[in-house]
N, C-alpha and C. Protein backbone atom coordinates (compact mmCIF):
# COMPACT_ATOMS: atom_id res chain seq x y z
N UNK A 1 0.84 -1.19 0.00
CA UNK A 1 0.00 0.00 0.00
C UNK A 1 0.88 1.25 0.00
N UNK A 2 0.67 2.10 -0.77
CA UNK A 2 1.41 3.30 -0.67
C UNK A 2 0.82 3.59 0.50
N UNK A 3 2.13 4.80 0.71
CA UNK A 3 1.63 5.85 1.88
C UNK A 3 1.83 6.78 1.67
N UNK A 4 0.69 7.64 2.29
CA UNK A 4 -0.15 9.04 2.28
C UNK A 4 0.14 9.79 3.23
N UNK A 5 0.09 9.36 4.61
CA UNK A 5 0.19 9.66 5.78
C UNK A 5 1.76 9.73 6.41
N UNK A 6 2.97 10.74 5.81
CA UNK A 6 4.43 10.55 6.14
C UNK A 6 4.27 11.23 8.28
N UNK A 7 5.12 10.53 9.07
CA UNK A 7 5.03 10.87 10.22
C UNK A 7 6.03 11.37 10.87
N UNK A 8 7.04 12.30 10.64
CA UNK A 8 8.20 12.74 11.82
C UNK A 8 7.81 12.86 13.23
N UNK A 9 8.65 12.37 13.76
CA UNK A 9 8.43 12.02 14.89
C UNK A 9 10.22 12.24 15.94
N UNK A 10 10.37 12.20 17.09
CA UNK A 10 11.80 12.36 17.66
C UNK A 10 11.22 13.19 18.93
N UNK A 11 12.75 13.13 19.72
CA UNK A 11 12.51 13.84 20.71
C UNK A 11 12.73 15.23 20.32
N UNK A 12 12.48 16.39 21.62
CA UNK A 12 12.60 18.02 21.37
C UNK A 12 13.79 18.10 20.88
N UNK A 13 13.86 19.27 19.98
CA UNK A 13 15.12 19.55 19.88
C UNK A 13 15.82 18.83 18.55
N UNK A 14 15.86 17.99 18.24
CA UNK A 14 16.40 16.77 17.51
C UNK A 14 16.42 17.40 15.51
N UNK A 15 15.69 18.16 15.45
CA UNK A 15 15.79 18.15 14.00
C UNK A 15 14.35 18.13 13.59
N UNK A 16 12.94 18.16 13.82
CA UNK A 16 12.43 17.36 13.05
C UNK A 16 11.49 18.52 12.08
N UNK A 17 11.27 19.78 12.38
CA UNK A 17 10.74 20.92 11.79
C UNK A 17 12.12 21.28 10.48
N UNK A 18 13.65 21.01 10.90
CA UNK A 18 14.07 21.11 9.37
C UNK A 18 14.45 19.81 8.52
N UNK A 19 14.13 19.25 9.09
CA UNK A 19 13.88 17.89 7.80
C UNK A 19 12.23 17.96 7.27
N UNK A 20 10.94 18.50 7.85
CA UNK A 20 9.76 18.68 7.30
C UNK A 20 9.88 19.70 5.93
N UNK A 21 10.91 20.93 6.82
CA UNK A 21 11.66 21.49 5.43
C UNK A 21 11.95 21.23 4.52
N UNK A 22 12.94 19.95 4.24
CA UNK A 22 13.72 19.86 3.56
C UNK A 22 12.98 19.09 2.56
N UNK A 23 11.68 18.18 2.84
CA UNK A 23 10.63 17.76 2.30
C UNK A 23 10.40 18.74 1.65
N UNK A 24 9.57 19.68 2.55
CA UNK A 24 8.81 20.67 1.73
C UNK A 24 9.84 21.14 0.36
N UNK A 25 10.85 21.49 0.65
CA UNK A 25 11.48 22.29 -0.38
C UNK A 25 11.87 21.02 -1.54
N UNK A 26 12.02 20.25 -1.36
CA UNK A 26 12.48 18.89 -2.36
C UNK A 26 11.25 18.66 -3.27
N UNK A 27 10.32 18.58 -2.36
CA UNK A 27 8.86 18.49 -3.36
C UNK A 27 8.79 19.60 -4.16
N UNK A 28 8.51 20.60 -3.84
CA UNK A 28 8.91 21.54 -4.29
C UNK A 28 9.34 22.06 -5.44
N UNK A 29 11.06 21.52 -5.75
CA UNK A 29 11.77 21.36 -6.57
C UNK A 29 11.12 20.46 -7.23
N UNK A 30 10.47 19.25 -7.44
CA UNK A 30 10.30 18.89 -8.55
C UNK A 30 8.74 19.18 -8.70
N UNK A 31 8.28 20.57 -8.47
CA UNK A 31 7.33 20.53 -9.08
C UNK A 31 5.78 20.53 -8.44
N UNK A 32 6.15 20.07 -7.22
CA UNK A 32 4.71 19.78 -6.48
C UNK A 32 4.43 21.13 -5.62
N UNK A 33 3.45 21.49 -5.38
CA UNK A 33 2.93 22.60 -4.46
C UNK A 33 2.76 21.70 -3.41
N UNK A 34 3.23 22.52 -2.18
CA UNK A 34 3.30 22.04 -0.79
C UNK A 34 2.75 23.15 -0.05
N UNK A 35 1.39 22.93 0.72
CA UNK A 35 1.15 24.01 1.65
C UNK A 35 0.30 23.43 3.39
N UNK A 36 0.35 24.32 4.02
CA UNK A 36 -0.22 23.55 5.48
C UNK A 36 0.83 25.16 6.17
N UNK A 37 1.18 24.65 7.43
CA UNK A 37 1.88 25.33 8.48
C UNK A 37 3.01 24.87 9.04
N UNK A 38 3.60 25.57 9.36
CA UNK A 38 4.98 25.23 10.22
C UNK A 38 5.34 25.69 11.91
N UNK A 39 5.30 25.42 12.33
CA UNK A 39 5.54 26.22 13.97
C UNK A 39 7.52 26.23 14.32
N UNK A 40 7.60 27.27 14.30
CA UNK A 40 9.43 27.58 14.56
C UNK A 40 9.27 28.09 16.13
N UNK A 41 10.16 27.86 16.92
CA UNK A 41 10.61 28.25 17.82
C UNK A 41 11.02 29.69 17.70
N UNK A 42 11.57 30.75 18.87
CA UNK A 42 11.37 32.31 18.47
C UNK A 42 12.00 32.27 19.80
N UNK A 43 13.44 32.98 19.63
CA UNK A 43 14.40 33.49 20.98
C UNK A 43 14.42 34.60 21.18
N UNK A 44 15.15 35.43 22.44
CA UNK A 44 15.71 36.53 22.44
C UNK A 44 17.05 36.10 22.67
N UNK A 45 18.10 36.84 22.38
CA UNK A 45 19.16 36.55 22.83
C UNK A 45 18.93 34.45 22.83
N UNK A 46 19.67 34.07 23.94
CA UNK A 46 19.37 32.54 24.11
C UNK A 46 17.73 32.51 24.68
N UNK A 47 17.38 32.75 25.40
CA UNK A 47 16.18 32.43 25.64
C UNK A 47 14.70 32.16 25.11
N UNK A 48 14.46 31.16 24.65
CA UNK A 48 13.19 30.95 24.21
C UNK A 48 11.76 31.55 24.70
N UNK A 49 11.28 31.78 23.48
CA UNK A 49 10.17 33.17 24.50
C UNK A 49 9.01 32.49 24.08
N UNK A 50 8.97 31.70 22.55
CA UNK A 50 7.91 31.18 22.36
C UNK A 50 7.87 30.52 21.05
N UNK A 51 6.52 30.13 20.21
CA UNK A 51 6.85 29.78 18.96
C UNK A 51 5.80 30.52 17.62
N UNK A 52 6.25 30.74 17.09
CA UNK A 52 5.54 31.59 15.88
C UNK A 52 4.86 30.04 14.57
N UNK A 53 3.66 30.69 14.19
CA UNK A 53 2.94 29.90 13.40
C UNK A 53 3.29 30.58 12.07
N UNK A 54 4.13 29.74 11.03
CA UNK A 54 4.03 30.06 9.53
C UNK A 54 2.87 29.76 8.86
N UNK A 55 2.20 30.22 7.83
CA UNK A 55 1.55 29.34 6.27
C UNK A 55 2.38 29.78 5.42
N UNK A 56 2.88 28.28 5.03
CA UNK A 56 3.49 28.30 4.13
C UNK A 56 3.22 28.81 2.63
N UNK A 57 1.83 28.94 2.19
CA UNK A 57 1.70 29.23 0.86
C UNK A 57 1.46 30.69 1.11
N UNK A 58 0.98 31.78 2.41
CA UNK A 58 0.58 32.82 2.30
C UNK A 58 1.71 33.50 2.69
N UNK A 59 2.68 33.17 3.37
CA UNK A 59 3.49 33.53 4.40
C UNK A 59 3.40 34.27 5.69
N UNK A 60 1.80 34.72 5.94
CA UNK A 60 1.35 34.98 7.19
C UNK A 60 1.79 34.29 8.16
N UNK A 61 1.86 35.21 9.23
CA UNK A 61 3.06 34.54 10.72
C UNK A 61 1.96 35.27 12.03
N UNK A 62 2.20 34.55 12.85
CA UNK A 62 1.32 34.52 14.04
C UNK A 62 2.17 33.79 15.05
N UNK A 63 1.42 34.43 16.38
CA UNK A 63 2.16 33.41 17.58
C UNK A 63 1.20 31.88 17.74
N UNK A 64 2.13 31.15 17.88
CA UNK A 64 0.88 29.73 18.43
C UNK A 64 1.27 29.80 20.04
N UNK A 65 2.46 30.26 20.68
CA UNK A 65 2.18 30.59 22.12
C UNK A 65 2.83 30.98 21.98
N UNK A 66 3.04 31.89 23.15
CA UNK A 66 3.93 32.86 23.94
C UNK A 66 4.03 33.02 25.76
N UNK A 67 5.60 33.31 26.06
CA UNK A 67 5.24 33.10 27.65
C UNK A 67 4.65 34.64 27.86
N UNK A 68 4.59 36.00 27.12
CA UNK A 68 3.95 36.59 27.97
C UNK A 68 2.40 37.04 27.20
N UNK A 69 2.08 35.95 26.41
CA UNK A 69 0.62 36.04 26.25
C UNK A 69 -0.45 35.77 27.41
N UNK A 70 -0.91 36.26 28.29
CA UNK A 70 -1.86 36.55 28.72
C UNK A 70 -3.30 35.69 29.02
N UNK A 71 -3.55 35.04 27.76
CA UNK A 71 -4.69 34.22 27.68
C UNK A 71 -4.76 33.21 27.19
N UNK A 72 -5.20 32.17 27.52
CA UNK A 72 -5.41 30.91 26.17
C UNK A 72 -5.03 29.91 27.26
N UNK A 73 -4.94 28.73 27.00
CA UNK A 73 -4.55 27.39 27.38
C UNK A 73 -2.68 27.40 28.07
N UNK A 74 -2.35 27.11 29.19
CA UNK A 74 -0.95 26.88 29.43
C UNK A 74 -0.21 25.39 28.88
N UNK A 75 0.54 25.67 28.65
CA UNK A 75 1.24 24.38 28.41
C UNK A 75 3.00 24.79 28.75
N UNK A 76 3.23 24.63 30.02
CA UNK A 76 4.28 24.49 30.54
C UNK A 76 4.17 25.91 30.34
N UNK A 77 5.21 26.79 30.08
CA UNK A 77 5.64 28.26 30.71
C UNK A 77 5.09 29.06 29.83
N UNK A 78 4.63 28.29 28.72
CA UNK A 78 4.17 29.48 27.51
C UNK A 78 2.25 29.10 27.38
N UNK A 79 1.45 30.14 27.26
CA UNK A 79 0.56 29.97 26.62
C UNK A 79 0.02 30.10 25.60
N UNK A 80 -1.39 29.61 24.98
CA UNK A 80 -1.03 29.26 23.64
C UNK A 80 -2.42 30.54 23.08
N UNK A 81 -1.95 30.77 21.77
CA UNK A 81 -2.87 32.16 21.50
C UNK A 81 -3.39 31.11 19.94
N UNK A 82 -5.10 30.85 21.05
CA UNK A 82 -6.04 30.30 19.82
C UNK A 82 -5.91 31.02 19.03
N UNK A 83 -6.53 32.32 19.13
CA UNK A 83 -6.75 33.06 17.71
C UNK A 83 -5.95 32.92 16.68
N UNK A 84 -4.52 33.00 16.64
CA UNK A 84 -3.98 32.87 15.96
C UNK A 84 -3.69 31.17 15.14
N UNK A 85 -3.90 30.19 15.96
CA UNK A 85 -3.49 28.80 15.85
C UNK A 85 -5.10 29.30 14.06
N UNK A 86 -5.51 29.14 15.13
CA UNK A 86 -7.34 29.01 14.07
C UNK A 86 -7.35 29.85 13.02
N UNK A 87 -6.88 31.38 13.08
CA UNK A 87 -7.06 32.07 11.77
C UNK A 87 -5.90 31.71 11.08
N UNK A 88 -4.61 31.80 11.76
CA UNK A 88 -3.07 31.30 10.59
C UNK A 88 -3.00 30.19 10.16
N UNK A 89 -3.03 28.77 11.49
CA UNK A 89 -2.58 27.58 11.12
C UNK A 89 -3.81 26.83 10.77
N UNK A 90 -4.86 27.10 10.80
CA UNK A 90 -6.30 26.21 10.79
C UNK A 90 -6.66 26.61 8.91
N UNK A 91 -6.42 27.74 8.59
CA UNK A 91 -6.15 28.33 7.89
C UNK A 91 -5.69 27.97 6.72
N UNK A 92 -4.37 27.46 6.93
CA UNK A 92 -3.31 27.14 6.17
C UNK A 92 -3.50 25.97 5.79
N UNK A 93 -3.92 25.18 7.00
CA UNK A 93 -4.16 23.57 6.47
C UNK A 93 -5.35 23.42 5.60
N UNK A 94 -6.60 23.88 5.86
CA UNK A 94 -8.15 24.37 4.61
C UNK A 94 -7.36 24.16 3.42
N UNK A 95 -6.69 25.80 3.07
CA UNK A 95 -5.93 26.03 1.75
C UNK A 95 -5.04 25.31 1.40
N UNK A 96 -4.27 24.58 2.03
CA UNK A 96 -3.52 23.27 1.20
C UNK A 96 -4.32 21.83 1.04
N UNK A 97 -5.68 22.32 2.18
CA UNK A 97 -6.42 20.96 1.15
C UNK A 97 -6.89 20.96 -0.11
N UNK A 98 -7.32 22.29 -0.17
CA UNK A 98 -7.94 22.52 -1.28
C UNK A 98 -7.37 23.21 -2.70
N UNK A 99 -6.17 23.38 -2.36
CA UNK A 99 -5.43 24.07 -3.42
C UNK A 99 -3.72 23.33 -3.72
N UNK A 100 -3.17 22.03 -2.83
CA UNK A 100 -2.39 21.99 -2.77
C UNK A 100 -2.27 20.50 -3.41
N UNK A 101 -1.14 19.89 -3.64
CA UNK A 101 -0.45 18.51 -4.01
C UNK A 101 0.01 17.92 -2.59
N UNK A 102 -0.03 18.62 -1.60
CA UNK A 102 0.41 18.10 -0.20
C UNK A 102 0.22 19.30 0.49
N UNK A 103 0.73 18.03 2.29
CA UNK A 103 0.15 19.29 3.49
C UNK A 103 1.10 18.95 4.03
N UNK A 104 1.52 19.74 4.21
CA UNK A 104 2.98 19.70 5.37
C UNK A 104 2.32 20.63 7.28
N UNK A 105 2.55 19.60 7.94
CA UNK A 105 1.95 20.12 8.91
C UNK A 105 3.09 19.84 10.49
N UNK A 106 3.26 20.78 11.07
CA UNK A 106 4.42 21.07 12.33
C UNK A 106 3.68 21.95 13.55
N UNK A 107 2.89 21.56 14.16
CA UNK A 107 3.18 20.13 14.64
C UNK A 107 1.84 19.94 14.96
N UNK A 108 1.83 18.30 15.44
CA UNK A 108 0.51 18.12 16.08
C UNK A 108 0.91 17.62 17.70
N UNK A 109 0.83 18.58 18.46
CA UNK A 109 1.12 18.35 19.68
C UNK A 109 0.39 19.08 20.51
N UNK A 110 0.68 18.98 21.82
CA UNK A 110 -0.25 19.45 22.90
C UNK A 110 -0.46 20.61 22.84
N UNK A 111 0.12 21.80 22.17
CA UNK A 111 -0.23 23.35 21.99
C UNK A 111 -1.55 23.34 20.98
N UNK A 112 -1.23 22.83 20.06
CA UNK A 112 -1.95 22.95 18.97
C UNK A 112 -3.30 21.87 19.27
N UNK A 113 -2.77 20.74 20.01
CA UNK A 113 -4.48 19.93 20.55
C UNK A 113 -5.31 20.87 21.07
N UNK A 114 -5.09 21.67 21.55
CA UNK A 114 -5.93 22.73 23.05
C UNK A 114 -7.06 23.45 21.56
N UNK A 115 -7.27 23.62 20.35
CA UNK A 115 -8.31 23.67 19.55
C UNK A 115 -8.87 22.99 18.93
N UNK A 116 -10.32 22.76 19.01
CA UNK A 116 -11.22 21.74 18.49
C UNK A 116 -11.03 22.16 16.85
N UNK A 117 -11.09 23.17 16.56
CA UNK A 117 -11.06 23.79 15.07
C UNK A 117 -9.86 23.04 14.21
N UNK A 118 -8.58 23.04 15.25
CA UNK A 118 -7.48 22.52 14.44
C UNK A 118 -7.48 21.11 14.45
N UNK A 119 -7.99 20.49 15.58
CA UNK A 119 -8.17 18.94 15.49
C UNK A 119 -9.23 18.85 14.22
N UNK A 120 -10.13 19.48 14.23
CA UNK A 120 -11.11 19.18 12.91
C UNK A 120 -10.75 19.32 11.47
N UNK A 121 -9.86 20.54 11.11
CA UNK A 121 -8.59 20.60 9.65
C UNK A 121 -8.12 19.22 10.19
N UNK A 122 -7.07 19.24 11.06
CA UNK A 122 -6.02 17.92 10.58
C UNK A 122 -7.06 16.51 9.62
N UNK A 123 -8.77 16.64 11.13
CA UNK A 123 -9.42 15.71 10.40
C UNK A 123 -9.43 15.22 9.47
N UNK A 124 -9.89 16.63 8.40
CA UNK A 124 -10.40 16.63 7.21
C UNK A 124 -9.23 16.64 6.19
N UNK A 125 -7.94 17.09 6.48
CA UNK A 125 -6.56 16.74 6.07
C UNK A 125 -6.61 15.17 5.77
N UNK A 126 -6.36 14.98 6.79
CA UNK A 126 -6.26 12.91 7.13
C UNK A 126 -7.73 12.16 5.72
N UNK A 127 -8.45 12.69 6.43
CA UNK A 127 -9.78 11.97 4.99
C UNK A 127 -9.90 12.66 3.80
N UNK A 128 -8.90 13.43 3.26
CA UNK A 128 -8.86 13.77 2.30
C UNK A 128 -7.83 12.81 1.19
N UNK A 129 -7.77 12.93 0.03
CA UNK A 129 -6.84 11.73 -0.58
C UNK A 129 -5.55 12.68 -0.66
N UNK A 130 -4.87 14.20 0.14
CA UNK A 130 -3.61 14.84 -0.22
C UNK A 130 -2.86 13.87 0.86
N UNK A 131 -1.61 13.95 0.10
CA UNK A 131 -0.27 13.40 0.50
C UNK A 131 -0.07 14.71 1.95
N UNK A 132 0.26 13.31 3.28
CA UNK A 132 0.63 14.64 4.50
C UNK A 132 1.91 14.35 4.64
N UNK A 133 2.88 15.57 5.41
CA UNK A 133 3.84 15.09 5.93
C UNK A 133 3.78 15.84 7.43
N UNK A 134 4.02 15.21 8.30
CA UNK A 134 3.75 16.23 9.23
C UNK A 134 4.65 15.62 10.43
N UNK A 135 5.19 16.68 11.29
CA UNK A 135 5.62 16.35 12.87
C UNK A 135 4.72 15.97 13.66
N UNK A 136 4.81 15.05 14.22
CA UNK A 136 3.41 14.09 15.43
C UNK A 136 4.48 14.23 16.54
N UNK A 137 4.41 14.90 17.55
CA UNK A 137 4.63 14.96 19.08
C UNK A 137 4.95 13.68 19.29
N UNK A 138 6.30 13.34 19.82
CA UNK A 138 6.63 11.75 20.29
C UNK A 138 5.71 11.58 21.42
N UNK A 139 5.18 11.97 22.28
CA UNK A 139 4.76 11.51 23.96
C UNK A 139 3.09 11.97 23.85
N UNK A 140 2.87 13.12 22.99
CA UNK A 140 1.33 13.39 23.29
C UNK A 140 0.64 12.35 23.13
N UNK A 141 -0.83 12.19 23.90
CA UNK A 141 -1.93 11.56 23.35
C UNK A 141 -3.17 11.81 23.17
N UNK A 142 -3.50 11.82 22.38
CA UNK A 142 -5.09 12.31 22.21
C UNK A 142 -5.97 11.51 20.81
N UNK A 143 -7.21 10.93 20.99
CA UNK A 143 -8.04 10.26 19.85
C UNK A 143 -7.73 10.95 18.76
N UNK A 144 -6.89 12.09 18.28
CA UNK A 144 -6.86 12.01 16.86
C UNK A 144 -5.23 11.45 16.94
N UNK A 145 -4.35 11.47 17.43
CA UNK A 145 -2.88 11.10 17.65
C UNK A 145 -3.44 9.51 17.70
N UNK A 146 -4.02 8.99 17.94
CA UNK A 146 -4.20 7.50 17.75
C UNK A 146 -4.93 6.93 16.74
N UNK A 147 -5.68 7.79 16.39
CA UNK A 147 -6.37 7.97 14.74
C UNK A 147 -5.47 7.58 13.07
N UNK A 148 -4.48 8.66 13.98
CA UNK A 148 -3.26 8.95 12.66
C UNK A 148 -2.28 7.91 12.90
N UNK A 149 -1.97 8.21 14.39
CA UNK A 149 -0.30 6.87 14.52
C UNK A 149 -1.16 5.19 13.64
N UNK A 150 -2.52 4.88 14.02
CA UNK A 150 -3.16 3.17 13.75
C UNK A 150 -3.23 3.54 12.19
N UNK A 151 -3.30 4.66 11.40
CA UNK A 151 -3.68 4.33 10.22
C UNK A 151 -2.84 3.10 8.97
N UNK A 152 -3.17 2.12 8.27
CA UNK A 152 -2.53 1.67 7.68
C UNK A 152 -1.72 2.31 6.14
N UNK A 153 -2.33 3.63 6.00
CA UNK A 153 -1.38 4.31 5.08
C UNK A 153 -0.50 5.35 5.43
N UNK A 154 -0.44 5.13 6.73
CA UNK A 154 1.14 5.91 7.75
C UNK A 154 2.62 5.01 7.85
N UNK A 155 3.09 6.21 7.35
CA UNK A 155 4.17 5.96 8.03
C UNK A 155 5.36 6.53 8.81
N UNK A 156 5.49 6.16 9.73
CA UNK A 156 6.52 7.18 11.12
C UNK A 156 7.59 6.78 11.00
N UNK A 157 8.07 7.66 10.72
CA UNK A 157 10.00 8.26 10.55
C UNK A 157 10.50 8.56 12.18
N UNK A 158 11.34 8.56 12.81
CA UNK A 158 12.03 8.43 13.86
C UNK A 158 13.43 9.58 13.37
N UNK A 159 13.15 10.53 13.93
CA UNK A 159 14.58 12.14 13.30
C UNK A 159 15.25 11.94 15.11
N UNK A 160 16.50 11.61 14.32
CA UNK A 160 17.22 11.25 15.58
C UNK A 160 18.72 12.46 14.93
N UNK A 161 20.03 12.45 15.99
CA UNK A 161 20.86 13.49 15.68
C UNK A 161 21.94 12.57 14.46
N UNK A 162 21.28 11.50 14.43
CA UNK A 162 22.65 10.37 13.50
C UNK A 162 22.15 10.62 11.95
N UNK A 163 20.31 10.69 12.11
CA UNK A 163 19.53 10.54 10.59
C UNK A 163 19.15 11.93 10.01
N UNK A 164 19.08 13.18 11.05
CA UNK A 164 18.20 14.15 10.72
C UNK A 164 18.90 14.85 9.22
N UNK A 165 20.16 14.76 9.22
CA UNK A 165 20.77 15.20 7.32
C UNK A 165 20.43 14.41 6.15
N UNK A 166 20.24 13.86 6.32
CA UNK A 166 19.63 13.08 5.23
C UNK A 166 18.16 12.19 5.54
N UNK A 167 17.49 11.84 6.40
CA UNK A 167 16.47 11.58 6.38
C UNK A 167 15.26 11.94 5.47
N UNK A 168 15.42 13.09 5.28
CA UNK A 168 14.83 13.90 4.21
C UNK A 168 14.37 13.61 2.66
N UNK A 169 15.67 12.64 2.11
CA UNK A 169 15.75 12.07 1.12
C UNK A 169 14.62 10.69 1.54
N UNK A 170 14.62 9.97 2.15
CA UNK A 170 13.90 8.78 1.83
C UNK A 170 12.98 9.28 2.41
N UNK A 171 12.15 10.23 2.62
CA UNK A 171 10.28 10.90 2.90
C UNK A 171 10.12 11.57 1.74
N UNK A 172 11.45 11.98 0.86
CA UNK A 172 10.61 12.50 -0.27
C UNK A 172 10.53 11.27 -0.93
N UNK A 173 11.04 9.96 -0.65
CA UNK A 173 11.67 8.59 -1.98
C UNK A 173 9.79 8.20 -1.70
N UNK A 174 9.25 8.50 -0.45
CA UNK A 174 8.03 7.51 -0.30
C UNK A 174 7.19 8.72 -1.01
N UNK A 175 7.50 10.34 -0.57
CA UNK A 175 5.94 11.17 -1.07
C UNK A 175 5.97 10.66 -2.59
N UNK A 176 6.79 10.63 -3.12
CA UNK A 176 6.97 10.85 -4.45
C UNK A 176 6.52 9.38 -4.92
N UNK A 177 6.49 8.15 -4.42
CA UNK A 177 5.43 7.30 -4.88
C UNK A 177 4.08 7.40 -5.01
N UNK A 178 3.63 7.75 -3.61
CA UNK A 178 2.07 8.34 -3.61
C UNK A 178 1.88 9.36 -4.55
N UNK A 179 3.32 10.38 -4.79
CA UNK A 179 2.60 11.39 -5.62
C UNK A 179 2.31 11.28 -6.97
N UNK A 180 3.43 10.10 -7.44
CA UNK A 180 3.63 9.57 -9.29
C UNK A 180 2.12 8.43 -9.30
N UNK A 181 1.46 8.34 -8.26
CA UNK A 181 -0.03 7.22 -8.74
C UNK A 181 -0.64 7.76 -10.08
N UNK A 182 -1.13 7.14 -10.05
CA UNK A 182 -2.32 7.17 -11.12
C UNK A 182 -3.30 8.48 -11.08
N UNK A 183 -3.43 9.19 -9.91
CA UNK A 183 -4.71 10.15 -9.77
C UNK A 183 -4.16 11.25 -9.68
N UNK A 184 -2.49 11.32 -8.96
CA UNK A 184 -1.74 12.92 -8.88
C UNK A 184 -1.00 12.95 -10.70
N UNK A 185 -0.49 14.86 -10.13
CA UNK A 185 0.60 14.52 -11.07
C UNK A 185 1.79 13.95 -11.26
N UNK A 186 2.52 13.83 -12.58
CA UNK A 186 3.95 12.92 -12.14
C UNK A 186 5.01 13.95 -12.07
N UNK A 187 5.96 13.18 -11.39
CA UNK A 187 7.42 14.02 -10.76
C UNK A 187 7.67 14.55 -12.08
N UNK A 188 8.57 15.83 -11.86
CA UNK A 188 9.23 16.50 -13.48
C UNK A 188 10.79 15.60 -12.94
């Protein structure tokens, strides 16, 4: 069975938002439109203050938390600013269902669980026939994280500090099967 469903996965820290990159941009290169969201980390000096929400096809940027945001859901020192998760990243994933060759999505973890809106995109992401690639939180759990990890057209990649340079290459070796089928277009 091909697979549809690509899964990065690893501990913090490890690599796994620039190998989703390196996907994105490889597809890319040959041709495929790639859109969804990205979540980057955001310092001052050394200190981590929080993480900013990309869309990738609009390039609109938003916070998905911050430690001195004020309102929203906590998750450890930073809290998380719905509004933005729902209008940027909820957003982003819609328009790469509907306009894209793939969804590249970073992350699905406990910041981004705390909205019913964004659990409902990934939904409709997942039952849609686009090619995903996305970061899945090693430790979270929640009925859609067990939804996606049981599916039989997943598959979970493990970005460790030995694989994260080249890992990249064999997630585009699998998108690019699903993407050369019969129903997408073929690689240039």
């Amino acid at each position: 069975m091909k697979k549809r469903l690509l899964l990065l996965t690893g501990s913090p820290g490890v690599g796994k938002t620039s190998v989703l990159l390196r996907v994105v941009e490889s597809l890319r290169t040959k041709g495929y439109s790639v859109g969804g969201m990205v979540s980057r980390e955001v310092r001052v000096d050394v200190a981590r203050v929080g993480f900013e929400i990309l869309d990738l096809n609009s390039g609109r940027k938003g916070w998905l938390a911050h430690v001195a945001q004020e309102q929203g859901p906590q998750v450890g020192r930073y809290r998380v600013n719905i509004e933005d998760l729902e209008g940027i990243g909820v957003g982003a994933i819609m328009d790469a269902v509907a306009r894209s060759d793939a969804v590249a999505l970073d992350e699905i973890g406990p910041m981004e669980l705390h909205s019913q809106k964004f659990k409902q995109a990934v939904r409709q992401a997942v039952q849609s026939s686009k090619l995903m690639v996305c970061v899945v939180h090693w430790k979270a759990t929640d009925s859609l994280l067990a939804e996606i990890r049981g599916r039989p057209d997943g598959e979970a990649y493990v970005v460790t500090r030995e694989n994260r340079e080249n890992l990249h290459a064999q997630v585009v070796k699998e998108a690019l099967v699903f993407l050369s089928g019969p129903s997408e277009k073929k690689a240039l």
